[in-house]
N, C-alpha and C. Protein backbone atom coordinates (compact mmCIF):
# COMPACT_ATOMS: atom_id res chain seq x y z
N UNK A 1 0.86 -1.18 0.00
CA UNK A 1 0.00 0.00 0.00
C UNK A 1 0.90 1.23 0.00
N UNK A 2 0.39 2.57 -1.04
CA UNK A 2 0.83 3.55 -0.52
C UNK A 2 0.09 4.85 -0.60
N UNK A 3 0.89 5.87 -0.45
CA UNK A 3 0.05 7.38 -0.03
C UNK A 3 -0.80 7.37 -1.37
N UNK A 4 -0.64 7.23 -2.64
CA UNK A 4 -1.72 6.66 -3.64
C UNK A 4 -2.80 6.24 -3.50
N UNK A 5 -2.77 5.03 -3.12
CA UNK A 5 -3.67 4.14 -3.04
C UNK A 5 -4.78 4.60 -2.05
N UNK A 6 -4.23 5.13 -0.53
CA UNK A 6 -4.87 5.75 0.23
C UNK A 6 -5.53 6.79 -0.17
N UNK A 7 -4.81 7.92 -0.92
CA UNK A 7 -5.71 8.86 -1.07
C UNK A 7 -6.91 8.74 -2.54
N UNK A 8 -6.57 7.14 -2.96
CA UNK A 8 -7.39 6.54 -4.23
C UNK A 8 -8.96 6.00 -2.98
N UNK A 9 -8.34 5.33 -2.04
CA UNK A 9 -9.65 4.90 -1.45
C UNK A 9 -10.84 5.72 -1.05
N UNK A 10 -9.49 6.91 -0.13
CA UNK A 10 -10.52 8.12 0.41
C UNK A 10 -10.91 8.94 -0.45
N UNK A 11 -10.63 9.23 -1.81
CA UNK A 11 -11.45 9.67 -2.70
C UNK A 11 -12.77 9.18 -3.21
N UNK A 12 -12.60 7.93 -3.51
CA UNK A 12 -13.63 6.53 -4.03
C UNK A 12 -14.87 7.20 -2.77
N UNK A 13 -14.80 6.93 -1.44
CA UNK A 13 -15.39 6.98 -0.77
C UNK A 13 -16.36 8.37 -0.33
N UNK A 14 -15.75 9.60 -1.09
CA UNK A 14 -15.25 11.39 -0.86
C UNK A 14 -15.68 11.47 0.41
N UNK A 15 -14.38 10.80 0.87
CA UNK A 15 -14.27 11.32 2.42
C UNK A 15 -13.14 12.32 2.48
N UNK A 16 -13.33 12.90 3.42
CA UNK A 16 -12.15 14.38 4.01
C UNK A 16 -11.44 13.16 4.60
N UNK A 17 -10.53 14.02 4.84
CA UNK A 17 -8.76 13.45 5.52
C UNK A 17 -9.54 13.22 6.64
N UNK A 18 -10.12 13.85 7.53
CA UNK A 18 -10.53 13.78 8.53
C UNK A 18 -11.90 12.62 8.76
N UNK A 19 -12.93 12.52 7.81
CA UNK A 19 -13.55 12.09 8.01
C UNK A 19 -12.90 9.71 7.68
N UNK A 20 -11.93 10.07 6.78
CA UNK A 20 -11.31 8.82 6.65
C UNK A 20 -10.90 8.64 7.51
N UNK A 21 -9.74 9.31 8.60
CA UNK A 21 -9.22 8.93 9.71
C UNK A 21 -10.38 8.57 10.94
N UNK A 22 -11.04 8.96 10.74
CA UNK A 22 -12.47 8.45 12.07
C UNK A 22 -12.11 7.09 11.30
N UNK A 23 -12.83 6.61 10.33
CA UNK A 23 -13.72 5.63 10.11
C UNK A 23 -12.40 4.53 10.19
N UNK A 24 -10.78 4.84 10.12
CA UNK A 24 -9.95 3.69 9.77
C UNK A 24 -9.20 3.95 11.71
N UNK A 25 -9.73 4.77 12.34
CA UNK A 25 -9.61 4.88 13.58
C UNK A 25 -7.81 5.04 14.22
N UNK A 26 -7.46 6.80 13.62
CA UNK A 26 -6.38 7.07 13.23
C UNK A 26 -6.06 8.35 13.49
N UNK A 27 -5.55 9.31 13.62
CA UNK A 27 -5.46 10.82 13.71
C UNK A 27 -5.56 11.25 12.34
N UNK A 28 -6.06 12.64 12.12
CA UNK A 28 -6.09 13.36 10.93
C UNK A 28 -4.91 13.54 10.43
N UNK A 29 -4.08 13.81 11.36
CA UNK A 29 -2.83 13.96 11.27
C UNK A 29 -1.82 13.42 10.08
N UNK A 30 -1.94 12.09 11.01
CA UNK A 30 -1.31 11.08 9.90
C UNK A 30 -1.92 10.50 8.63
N UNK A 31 -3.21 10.72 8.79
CA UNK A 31 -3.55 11.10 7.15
C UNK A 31 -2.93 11.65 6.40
N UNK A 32 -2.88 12.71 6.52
CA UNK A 32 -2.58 14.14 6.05
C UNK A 32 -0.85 13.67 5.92
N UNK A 33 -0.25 13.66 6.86
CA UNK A 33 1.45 13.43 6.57
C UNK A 33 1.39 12.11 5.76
N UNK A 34 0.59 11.26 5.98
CA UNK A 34 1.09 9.87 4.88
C UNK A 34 0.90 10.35 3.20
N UNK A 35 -0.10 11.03 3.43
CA UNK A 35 -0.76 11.60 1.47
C UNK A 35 0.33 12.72 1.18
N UNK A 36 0.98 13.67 1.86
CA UNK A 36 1.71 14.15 1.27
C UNK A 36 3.25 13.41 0.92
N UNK A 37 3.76 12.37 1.73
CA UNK A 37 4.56 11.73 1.97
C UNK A 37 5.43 11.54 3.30
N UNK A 38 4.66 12.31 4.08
CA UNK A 38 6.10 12.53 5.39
C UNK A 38 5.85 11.58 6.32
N UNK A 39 5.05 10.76 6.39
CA UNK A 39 4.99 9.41 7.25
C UNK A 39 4.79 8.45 6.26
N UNK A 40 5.71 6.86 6.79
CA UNK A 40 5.27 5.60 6.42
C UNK A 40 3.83 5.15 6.47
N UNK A 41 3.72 3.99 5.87
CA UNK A 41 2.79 3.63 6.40
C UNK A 41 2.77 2.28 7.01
N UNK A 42 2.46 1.98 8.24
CA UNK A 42 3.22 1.23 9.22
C UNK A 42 1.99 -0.23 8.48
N UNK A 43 2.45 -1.26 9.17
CA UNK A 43 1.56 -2.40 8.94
C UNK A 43 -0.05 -2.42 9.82
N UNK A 44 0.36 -1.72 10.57
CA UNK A 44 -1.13 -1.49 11.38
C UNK A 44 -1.93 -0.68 10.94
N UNK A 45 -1.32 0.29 10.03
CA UNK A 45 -2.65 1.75 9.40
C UNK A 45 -3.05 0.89 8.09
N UNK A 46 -2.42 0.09 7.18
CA UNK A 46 -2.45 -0.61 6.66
C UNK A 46 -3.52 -1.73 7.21
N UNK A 47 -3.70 -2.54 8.03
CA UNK A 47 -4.38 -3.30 8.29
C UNK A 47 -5.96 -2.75 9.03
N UNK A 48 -5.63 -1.46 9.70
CA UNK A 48 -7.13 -0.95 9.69
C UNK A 48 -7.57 -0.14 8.71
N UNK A 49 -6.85 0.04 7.71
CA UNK A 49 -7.45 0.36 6.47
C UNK A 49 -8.30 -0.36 5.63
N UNK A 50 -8.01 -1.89 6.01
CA UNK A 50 -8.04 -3.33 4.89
C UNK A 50 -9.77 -3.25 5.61
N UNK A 51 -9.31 -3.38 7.00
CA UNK A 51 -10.45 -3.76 7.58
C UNK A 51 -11.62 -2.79 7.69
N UNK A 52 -11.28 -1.12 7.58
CA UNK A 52 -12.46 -0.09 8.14
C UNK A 52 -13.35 -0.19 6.44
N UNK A 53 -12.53 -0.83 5.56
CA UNK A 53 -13.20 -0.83 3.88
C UNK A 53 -13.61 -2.10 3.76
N UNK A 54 -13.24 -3.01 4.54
CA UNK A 54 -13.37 -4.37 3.81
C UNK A 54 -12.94 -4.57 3.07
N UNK A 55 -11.55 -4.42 3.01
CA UNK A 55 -10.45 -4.99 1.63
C UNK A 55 -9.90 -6.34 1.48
N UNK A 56 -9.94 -7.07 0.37
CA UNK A 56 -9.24 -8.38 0.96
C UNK A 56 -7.69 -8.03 -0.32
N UNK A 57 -6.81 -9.38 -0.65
CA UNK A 57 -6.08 -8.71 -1.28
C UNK A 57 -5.79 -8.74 -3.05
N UNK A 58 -7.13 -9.42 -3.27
CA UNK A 58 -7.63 -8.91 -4.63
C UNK A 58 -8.11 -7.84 -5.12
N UNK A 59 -8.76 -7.14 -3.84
CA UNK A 59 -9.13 -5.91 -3.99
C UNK A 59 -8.03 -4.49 -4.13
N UNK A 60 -7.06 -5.18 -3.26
CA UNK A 60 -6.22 -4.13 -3.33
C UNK A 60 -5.31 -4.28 -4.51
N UNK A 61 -5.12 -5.64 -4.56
CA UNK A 61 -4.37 -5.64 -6.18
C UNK A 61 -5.31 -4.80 -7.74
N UNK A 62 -6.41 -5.62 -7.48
CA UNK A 62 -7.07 -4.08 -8.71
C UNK A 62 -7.26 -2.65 -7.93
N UNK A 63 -7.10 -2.35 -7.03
CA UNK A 63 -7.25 -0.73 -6.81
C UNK A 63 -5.73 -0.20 -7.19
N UNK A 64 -4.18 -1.21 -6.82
CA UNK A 64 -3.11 -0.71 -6.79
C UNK A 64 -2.72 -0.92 -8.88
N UNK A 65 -3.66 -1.62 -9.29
CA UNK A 65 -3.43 -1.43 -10.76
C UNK A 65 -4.30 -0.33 -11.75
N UNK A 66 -5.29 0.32 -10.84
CA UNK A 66 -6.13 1.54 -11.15
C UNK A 66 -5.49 2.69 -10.86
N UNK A 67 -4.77 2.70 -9.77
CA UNK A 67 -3.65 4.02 -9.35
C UNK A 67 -2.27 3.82 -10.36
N UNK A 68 -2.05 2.82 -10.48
CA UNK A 68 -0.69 2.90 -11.22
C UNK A 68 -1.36 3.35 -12.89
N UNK A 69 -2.05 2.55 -13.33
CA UNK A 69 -2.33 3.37 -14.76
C UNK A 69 -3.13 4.74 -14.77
N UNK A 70 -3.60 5.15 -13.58
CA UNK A 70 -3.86 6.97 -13.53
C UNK A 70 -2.70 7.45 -13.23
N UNK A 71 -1.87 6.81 -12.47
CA UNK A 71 -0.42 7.58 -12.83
C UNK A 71 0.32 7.89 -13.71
N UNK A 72 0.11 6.90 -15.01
CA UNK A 72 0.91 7.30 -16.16
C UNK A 72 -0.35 7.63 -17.33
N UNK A 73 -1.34 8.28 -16.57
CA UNK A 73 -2.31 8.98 -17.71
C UNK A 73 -3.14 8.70 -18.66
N UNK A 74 -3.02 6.84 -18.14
CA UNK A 74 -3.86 5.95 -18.69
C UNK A 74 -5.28 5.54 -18.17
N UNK A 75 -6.77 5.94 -19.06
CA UNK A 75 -7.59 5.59 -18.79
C UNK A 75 -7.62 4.15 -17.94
N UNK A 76 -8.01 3.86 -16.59
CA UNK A 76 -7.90 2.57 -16.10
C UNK A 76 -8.66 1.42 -16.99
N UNK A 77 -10.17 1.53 -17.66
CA UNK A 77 -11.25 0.66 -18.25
C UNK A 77 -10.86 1.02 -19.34
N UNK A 78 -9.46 0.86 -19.89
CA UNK A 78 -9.77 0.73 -21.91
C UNK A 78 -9.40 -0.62 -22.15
């Protein structure tokens, strides 16, 4: 997982920084520093992430192949 993907979920969802950190049970804070880059992301924000969405890890493999081709400016569904 990374600051991508995260700020791919909490978009999907249009939650605020703030309102994602309630629901994955987290400070705003470290929202906010993981999406710009200045914190890791540890295995535990990671794992209440999986869990506050219900992610398993098929899911995250097509969400982390939807962020990587919007990264290089590629429609994800062609």
């Amino acid at each position: 997982m990374n600051k991508e993907i995260i700020k791919y979920i909490r978009e999907s969802y249009n939650l605020t920084q703030r309102d994602f950190a309630k629901m994955v049970n987290c400070s705003f804070a470290l929202i906010a520093l993981v999406e710009v880059g200045k914190r890791r992301i540890t295995f535990n924000l990671e794992s209440k992430i999986k869990q506050a969405f219900d992610l398993d890890e098929q899911q995250m493999q097509n969400i982390a192949s939807i962020v990587s081709e919007l990264s290089k400016g590629t429609p994800p569904f062609c």
